[in-house]
Each structure stands twice: as C-alpha cells, then as structure tokens.
N, C-alpha and C. Protein backbone atom coordinates (compact mmCIF):
# COMPACT_ATOMS: atom_id res chain seq x y z
N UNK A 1 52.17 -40.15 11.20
CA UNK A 1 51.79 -39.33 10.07
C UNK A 1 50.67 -38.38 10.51
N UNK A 2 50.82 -37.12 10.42
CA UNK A 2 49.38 -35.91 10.36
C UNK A 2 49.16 -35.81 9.43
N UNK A 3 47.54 -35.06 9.61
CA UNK A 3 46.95 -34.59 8.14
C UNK A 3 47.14 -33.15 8.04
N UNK A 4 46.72 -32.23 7.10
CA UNK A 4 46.88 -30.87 6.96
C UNK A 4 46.17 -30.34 8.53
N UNK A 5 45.46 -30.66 9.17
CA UNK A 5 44.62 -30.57 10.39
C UNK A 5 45.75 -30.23 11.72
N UNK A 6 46.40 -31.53 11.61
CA UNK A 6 47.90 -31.38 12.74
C UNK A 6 46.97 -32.60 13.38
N UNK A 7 45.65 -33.27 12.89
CA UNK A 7 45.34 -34.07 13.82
C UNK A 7 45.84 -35.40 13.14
N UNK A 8 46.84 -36.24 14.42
CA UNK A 8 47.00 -37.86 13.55
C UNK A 8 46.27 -38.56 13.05
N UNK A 9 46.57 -39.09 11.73
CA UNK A 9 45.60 -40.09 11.18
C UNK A 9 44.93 -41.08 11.82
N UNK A 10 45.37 -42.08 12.83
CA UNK A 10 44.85 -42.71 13.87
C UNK A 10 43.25 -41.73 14.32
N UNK A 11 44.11 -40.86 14.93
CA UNK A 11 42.65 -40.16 15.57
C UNK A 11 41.52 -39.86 14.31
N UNK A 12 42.14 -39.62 13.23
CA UNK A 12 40.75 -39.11 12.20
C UNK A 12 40.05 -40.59 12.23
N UNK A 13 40.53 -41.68 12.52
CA UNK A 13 40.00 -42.74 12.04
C UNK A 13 39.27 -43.36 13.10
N UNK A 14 39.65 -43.00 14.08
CA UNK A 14 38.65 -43.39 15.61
C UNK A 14 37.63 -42.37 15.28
N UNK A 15 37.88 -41.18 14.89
CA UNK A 15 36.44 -39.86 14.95
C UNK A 15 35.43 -40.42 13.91
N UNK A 16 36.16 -41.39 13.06
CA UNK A 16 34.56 -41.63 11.85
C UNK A 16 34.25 -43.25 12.30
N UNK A 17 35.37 -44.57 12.41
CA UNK A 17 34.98 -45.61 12.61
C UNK A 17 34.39 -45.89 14.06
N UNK A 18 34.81 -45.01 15.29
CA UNK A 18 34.09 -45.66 16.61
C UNK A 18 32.86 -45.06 16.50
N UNK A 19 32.48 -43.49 16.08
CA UNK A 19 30.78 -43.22 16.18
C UNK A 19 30.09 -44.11 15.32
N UNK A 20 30.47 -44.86 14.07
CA UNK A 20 29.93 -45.43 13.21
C UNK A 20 29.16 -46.98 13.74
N UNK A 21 30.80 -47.44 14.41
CA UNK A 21 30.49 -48.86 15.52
C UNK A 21 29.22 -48.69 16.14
N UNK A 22 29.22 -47.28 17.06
CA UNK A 22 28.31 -47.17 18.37
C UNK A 22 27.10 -47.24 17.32
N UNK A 23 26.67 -46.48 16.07
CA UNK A 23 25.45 -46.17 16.03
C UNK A 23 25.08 -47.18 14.97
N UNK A 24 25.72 -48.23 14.90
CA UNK A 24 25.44 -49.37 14.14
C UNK A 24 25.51 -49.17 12.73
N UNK A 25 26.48 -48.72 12.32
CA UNK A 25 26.39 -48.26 10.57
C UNK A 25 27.35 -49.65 10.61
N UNK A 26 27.23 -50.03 9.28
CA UNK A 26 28.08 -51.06 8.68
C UNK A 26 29.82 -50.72 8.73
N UNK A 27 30.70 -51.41 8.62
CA UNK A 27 32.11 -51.34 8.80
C UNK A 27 32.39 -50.42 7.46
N UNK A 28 31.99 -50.64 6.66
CA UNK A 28 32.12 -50.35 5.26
C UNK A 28 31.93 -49.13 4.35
N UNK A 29 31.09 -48.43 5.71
CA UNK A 29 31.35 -47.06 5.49
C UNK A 29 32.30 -46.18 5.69
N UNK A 30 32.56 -45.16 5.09
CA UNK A 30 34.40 -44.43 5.45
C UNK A 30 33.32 -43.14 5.09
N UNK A 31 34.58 -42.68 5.38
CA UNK A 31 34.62 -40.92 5.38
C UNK A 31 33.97 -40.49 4.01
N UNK A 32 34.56 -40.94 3.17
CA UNK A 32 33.96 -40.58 1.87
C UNK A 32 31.89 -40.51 1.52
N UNK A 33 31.93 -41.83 2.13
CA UNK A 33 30.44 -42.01 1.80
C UNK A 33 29.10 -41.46 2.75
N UNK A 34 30.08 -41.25 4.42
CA UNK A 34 29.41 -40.00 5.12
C UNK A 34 29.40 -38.93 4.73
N UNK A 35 30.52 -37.99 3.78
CA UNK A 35 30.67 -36.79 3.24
C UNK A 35 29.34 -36.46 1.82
N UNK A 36 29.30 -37.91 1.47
CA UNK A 36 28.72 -38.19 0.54
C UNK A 36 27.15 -37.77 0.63
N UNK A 37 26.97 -38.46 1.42
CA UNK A 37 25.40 -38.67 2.64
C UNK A 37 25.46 -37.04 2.95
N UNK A 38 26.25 -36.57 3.21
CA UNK A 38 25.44 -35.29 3.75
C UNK A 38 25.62 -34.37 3.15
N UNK A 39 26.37 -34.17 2.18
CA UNK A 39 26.32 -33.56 0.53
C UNK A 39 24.66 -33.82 -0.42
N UNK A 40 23.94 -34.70 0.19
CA UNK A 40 23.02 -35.14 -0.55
C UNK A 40 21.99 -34.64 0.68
N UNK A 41 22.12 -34.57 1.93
CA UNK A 41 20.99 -34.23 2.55
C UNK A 41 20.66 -32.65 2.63
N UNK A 42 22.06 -32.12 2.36
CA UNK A 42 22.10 -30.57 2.17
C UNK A 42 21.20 -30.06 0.64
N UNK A 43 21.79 -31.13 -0.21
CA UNK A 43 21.06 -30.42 -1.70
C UNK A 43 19.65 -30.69 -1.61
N UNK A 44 19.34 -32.24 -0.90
CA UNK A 44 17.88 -31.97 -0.37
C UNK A 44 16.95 -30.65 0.31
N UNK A 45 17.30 -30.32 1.04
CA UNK A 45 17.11 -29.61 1.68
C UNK A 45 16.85 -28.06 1.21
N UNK A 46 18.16 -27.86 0.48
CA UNK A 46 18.17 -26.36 -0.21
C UNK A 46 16.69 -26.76 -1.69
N UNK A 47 17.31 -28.00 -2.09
CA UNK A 47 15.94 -27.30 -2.98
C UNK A 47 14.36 -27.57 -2.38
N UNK A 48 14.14 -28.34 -1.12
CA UNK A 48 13.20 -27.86 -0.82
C UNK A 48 13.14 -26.28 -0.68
N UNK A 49 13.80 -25.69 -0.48
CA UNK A 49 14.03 -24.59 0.19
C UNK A 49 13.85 -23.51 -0.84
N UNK A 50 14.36 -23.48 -2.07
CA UNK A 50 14.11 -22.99 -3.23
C UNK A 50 13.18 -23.23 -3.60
N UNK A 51 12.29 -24.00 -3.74
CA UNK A 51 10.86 -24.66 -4.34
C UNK A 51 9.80 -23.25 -3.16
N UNK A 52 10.14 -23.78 -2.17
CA UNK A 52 9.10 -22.44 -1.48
C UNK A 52 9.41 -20.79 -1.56
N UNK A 53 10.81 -20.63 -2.13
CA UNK A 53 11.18 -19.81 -2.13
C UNK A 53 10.53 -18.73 -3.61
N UNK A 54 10.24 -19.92 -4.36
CA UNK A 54 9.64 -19.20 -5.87
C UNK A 54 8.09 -19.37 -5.47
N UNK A 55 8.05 -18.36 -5.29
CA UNK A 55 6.55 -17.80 -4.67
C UNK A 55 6.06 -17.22 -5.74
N UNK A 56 4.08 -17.42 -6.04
CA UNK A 56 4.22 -16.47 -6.58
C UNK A 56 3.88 -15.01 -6.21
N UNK A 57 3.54 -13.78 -7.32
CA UNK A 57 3.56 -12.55 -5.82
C UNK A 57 2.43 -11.89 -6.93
N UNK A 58 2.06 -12.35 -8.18
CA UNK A 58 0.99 -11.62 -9.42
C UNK A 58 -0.35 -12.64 -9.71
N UNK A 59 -1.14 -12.36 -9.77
CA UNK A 59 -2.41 -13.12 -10.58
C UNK A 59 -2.91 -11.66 -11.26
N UNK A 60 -3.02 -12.31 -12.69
CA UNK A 60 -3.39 -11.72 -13.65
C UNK A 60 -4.63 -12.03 -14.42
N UNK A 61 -5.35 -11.34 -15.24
CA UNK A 61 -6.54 -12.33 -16.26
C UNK A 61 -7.19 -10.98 -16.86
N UNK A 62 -6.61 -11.13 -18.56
CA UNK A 62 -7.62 -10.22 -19.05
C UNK A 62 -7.95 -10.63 -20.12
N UNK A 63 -7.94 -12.09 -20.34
CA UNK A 63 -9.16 -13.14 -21.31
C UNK A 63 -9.95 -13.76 -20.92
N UNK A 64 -10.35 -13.24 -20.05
CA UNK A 64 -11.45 -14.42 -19.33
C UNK A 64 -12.92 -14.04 -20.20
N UNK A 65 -13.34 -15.66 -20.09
CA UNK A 65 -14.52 -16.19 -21.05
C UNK A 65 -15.94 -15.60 -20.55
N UNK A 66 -16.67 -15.52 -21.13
CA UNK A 66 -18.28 -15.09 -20.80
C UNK A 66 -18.15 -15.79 -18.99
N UNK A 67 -19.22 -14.86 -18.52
CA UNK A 67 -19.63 -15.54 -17.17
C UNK A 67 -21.07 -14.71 -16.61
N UNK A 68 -21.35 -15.59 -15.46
CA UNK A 68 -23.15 -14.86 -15.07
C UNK A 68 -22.20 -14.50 -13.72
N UNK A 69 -23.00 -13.30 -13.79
CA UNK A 69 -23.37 -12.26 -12.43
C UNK A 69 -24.36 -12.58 -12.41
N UNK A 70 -24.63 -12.55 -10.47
CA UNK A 70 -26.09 -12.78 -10.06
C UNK A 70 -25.89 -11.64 -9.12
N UNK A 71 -27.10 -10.82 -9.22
CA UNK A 71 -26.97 -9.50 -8.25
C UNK A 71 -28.36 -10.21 -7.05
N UNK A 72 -27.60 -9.49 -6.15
CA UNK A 72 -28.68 -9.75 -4.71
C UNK A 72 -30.02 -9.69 -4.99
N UNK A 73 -30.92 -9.24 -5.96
CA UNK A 73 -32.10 -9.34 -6.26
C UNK A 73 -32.74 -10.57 -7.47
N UNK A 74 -31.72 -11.53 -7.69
CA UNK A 74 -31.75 -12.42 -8.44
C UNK A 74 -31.38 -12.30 -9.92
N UNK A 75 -31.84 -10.96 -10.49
CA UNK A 75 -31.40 -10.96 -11.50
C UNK A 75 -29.94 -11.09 -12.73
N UNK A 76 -30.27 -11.55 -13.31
CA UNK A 76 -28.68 -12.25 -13.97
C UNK A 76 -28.19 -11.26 -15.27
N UNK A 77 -26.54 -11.42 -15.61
CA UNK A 77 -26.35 -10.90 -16.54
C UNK A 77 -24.83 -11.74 -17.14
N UNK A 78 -24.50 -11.81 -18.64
CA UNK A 78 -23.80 -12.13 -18.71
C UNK A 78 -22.42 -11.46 -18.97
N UNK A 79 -21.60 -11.55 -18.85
CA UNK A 79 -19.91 -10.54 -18.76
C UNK A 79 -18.89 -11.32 -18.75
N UNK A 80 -17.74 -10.24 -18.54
CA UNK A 80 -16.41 -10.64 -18.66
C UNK A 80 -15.29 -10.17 -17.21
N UNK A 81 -14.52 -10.85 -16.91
CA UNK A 81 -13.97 -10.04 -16.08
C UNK A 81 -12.37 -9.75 -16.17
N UNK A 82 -11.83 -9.21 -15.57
CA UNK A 82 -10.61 -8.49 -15.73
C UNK A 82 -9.68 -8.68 -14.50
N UNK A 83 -8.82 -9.26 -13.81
CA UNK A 83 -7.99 -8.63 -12.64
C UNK A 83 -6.63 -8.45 -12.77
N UNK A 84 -6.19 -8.29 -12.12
CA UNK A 84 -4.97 -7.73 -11.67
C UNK A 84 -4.46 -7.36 -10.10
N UNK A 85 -3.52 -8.22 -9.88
CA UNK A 85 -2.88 -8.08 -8.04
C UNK A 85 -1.71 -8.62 -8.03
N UNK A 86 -1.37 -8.06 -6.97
CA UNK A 86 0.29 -8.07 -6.53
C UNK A 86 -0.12 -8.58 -5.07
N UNK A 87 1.07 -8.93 -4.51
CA UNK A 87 0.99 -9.29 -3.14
C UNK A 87 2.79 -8.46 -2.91
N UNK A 88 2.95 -8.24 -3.78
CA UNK A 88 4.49 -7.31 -3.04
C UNK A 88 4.91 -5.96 -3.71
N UNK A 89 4.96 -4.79 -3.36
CA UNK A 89 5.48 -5.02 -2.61
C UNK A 89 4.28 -4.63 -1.56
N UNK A 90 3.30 -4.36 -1.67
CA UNK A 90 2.33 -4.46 -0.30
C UNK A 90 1.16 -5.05 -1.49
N UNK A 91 0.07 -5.48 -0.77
CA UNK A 91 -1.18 -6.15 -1.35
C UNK A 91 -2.10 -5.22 -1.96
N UNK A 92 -2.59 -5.57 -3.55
CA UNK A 92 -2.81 -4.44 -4.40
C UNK A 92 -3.63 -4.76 -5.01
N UNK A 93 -4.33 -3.95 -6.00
CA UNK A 93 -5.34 -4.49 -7.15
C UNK A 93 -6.43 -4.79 -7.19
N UNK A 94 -6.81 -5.09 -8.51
CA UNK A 94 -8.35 -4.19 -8.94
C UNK A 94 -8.96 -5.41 -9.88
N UNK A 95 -10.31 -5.20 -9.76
CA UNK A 95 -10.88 -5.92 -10.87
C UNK A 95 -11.77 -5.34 -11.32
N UNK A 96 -12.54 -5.79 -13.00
CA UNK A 96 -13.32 -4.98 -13.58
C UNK A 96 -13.98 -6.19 -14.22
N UNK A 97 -15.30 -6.00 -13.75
CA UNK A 97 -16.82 -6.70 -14.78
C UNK A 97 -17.32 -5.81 -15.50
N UNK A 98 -17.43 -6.73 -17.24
CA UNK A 98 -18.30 -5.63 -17.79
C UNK A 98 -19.16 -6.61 -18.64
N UNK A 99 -20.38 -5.87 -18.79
CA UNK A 99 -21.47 -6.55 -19.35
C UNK A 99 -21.70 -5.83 -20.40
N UNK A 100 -22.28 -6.43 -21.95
CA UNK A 100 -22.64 -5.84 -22.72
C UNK A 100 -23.90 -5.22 -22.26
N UNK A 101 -24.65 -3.49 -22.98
CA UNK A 101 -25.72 -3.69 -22.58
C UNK A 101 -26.61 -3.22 -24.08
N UNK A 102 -27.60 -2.33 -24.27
CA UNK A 102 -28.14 -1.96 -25.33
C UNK A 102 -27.48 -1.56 -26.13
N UNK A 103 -27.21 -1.98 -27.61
CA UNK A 103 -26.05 -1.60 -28.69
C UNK A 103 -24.64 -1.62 -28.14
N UNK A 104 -24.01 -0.40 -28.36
CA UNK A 104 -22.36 -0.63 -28.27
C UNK A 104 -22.03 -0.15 -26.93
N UNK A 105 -23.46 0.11 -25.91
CA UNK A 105 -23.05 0.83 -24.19
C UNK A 105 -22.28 -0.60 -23.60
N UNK A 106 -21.87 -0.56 -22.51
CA UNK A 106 -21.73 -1.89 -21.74
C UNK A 106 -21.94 -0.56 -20.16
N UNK A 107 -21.94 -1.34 -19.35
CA UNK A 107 -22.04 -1.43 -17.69
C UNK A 107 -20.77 -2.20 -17.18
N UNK A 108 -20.54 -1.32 -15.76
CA UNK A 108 -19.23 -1.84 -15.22
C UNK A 108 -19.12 -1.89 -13.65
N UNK A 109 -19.10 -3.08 -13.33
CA UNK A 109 -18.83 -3.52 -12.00
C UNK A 109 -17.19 -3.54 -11.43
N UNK A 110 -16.79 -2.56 -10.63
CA UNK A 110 -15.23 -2.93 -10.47
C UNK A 110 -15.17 -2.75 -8.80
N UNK A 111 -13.50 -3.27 -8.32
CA UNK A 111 -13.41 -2.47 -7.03
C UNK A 111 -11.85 -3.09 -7.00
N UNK A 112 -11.31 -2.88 -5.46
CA UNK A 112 -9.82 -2.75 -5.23
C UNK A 112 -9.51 -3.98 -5.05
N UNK A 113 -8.53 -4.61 -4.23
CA UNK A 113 -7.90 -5.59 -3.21
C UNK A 113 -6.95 -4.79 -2.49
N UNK A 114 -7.21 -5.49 -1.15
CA UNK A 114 -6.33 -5.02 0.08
C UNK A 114 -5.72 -6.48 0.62
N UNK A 115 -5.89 -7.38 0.40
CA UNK A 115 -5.63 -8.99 0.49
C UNK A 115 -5.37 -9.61 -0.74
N UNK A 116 -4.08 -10.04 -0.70
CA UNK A 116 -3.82 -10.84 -1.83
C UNK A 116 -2.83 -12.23 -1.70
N UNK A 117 -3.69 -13.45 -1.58
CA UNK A 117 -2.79 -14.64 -1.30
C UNK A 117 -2.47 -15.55 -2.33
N UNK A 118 -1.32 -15.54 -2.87
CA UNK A 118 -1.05 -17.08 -3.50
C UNK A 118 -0.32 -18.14 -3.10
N UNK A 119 -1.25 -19.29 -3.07
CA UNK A 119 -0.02 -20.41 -2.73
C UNK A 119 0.55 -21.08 -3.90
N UNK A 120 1.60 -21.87 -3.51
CA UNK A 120 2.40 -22.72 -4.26
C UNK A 120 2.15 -23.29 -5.61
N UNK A 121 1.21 -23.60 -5.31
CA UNK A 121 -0.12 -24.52 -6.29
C UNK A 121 -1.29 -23.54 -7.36
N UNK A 122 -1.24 -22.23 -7.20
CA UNK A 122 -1.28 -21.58 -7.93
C UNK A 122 -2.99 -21.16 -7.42
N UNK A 123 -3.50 -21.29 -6.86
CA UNK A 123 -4.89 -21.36 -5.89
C UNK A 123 -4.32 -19.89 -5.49
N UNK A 124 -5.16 -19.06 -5.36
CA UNK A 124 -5.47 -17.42 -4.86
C UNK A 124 -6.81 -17.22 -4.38
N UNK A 125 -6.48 -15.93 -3.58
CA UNK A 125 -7.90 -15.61 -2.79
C UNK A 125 -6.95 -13.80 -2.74
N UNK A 126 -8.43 -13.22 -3.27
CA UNK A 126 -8.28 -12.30 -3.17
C UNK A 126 -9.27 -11.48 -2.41
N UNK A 127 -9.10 -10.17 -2.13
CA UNK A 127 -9.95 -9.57 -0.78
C UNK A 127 -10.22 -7.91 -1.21
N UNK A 128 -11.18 -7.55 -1.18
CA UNK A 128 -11.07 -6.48 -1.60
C UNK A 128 -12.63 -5.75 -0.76
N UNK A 129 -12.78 -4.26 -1.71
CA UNK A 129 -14.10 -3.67 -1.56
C UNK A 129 -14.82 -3.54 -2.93
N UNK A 130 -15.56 -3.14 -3.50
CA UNK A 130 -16.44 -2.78 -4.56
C UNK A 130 -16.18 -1.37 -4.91
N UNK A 131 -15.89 -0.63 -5.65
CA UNK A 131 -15.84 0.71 -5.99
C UNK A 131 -17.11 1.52 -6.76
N UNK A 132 -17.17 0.58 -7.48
CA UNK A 132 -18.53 0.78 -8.63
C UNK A 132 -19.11 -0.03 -9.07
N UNK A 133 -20.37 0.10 -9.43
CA UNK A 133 -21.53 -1.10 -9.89
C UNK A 133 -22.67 -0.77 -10.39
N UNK A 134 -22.39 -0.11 -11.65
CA UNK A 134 -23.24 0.00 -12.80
C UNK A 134 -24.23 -1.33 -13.09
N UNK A 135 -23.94 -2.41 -12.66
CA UNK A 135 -24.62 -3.83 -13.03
C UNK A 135 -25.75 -3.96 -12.47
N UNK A 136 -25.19 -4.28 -10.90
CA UNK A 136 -26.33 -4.64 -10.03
C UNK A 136 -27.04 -3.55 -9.42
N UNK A 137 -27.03 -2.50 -9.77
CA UNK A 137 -27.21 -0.97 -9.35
C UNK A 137 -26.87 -0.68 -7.44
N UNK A 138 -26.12 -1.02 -7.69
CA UNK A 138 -25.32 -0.84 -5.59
C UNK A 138 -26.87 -0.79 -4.85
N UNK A 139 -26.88 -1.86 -4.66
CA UNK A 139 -28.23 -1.43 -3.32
C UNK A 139 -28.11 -1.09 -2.20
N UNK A 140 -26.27 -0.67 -1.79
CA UNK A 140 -25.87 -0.44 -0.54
C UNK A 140 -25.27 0.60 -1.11
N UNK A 141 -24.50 1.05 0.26
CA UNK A 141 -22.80 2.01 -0.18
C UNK A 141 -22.36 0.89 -0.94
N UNK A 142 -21.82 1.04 -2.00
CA UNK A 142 -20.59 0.73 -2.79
C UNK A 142 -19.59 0.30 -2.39
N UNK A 143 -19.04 1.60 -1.41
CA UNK A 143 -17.58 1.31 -1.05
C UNK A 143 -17.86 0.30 0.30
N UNK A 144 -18.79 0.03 0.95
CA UNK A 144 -19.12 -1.20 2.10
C UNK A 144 -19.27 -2.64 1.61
N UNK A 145 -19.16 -2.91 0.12
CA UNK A 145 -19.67 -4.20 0.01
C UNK A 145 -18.30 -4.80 -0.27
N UNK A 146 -18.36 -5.71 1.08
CA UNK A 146 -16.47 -6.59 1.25
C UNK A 146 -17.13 -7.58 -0.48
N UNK A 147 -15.67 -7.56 -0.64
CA UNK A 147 -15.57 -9.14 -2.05
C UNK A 147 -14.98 -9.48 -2.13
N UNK A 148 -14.67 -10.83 -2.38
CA UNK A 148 -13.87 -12.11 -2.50
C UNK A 148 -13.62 -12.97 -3.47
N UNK A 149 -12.40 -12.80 -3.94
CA UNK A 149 -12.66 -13.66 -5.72
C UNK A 149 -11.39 -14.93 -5.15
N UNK A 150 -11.69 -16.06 -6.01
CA UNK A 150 -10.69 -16.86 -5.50
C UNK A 150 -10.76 -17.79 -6.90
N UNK A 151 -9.68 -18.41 -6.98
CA UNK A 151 -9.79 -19.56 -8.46
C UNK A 151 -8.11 -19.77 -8.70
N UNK A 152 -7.70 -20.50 -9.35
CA UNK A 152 -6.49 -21.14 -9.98
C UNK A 152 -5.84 -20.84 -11.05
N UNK A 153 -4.91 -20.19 -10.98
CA UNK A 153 -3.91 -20.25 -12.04
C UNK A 153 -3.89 -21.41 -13.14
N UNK A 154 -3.96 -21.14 -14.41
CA UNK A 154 -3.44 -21.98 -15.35
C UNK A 154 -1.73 -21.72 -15.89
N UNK A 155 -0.93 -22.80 -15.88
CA UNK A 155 0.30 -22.53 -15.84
C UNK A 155 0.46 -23.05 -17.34
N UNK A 156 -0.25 -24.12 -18.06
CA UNK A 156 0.04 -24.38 -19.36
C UNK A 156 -1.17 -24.32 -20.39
N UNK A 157 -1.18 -23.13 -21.10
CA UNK A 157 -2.65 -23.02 -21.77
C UNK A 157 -3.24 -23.78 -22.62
N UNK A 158 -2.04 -24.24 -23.01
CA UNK A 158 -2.08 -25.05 -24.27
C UNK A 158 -2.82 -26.59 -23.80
N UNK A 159 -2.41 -26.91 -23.04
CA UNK A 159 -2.95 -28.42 -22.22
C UNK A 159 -3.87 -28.30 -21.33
N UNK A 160 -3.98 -27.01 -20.01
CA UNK A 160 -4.86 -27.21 -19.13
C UNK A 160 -5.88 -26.50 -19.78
N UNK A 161 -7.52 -27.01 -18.93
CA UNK A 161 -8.57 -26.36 -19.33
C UNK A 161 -9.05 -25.00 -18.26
N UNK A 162 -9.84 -24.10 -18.85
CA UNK A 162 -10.14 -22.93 -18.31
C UNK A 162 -10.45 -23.10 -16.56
N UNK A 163 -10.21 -22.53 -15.63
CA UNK A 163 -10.57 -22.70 -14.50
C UNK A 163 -11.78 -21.90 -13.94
N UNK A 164 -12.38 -22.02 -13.18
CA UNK A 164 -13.26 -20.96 -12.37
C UNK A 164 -13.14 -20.04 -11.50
N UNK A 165 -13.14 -19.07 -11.71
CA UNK A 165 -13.07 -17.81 -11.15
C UNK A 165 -14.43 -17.34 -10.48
N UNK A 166 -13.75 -17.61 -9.10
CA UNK A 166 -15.75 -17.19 -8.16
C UNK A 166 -15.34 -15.68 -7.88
N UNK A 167 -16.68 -15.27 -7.56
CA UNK A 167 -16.39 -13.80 -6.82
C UNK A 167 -17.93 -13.49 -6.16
N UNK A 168 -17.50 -13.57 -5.10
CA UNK A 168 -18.93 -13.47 -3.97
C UNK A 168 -18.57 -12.64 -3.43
N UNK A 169 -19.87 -11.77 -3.16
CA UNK A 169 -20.29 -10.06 -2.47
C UNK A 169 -20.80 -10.32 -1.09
N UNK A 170 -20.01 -9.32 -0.30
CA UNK A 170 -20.76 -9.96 0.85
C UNK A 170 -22.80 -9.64 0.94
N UNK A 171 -23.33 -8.66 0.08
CA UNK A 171 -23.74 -8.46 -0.49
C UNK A 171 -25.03 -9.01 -1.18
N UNK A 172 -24.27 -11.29 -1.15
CA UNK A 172 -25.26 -11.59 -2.11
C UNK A 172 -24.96 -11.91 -3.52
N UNK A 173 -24.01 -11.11 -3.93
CA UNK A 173 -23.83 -10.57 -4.87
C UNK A 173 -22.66 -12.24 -5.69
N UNK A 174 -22.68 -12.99 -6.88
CA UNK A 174 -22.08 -14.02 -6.97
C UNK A 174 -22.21 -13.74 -8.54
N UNK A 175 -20.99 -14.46 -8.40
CA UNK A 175 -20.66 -14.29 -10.09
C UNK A 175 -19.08 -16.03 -10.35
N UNK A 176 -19.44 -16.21 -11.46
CA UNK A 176 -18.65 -17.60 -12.05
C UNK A 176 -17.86 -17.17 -12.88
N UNK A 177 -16.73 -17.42 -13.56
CA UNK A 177 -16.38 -17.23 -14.95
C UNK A 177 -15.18 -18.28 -15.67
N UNK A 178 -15.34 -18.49 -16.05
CA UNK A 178 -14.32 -19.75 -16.88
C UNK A 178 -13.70 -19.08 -17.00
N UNK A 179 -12.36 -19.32 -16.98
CA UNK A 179 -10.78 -17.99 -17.13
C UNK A 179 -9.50 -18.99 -16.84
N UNK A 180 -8.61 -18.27 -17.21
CA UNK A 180 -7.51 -18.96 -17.28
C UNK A 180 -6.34 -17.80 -16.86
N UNK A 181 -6.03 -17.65 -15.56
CA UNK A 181 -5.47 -16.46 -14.73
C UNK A 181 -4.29 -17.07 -14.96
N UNK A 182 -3.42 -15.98 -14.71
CA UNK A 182 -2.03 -16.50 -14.90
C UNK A 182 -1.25 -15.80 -13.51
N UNK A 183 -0.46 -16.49 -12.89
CA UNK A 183 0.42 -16.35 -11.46
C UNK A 183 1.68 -16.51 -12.22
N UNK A 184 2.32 -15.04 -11.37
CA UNK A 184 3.68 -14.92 -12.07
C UNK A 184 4.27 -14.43 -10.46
C-alpha cells in the first residue's frame, strides 16, 4: 500500500517509530501527537513573536498633575507639563512646562526630542534639547542644554495610580510630575 507521497506505508512508519526508539520517546507516540507537539511549538513561538512585535512607537501626556521645577540656582516653581513623541517614522517631539505666574501671565519652559525609546513595559526615555525657558531664565544657550525625561505609561486609568515623570537638564535643571502618559 502507498500514501499520496508514493512513499510505502512501512517506510512512513520506520521515519516516525525508529527516530522515536533512538531518542527515547515512549512507543505510544504516533505521528499525530508529534504533528501535534509542533503545531503547539510553532503557535508558541509566533505569539512570542507578536507580543514583541506590538511595540509601542507614541508617548503622550497632556493632563499631567501640578509638579516642582528646580532651576540650577535652586529656586523652585510649581507647573504642568505637556509631551508628545513618536519614535516612527523617525524620532520626534516636544515638550512644554508652564507655570502660573502674576495674575492670568504664565511662563514657558519647552524644547524638542531627537531620541525616543519605548519598551514593552511601557517605561520611556526621551532625549532631547531645550528651546525656550522663560522659567529658569536660560543661564546658558538654550539650544545647548541636553534633557532627558523618562517615566511610565499608564495603560488603565481607571485602576493604576499617576506615575512620575522626571526631567533632568544637563544643566542642573530637575523637575518631578505625577502624570499619567499614555503609549500608543
């Protein structure tokens, strides 16, 4: 008797029961339950594979809660901050501090990103320069002071609590803010 293959049944049955003998699998395995086995190591596999594949490529935040700026001369203020970044299709985006100041003026600390990382877990680090800084009154060039904001995505608002959002100047320059960024 052949199978659709043209190869005799005999032989299909030496190709699954003698490697099985040699590598010590039980008698009791057949064709079916090897096909089985590696039907299951493949779907393993792909959804690891999908799991890294949903990246995210946005961190967002434009509710974020009161927070202190500390400018390189110690002095403090309290504000809000703002971002926005992409990591595709090239690495992008901006952030904006603003502080209330006398009556209805406010002051505004902002600048770019040229670095934008998210991992899996929803943890970002962002990289940028300073553009403007109405706050701490730029005690340098502006456009020379590297900055670095980094903090965690909240994925369920309703349940998780606000996270921290750092942002250190190379500068000196440090600021906190309770926020709840969102990675898309």
């Amino acid at each position: 008797m052949r199978n659709l293959q043209g190869i005799p049944s005999n032989w299909n049955n030496n190709l699954i029961v003698v490697p099985t003998k040699e590598a010590g699998m039980p008698k009791s395995m057949n064709s079916g339950t090897i096909v089985m086995m590696m039907l299951i190591l493949i779907s393993v596999s792909l959804l690891g594979y999908l799991h890294k594949a949903k990246g995210y490529t946005r961190v967002d935040d434009t509710s974020s809660g009161g927070g202190t700026i500390t400018c390189p001369t110690g002095v403090q203020h309290k504000g809000a901050i703002s971002i926005s970044s992409t990591s595709t299709p090239s690495m992008s985006g901006y952030y904006d501090i603003v502080i209330a100041t006398n009556g209805s003026s406010s002051a505004l600390k902002s600048g770019v990103f040229d670095y934008v990382k998210i991992y899996s877990s929803g943890e970002f680090i962002l990289k940028g320069k300073e553009t403007r800084d109405d706050i701490c009154g730029g005690l340098t060039n502006v456009a020379s002071i590297s900055v670095e904001i980094t903090g965690q995505c909240v994925f369920n608002y309703s349940s998780e609590p606000p996270t921290i959002v750092k942002i250190r100047g190379a500068n000196g320059e440090k600021a906190d803010f309770p926020s709840a960024p969102n990675c898309s």
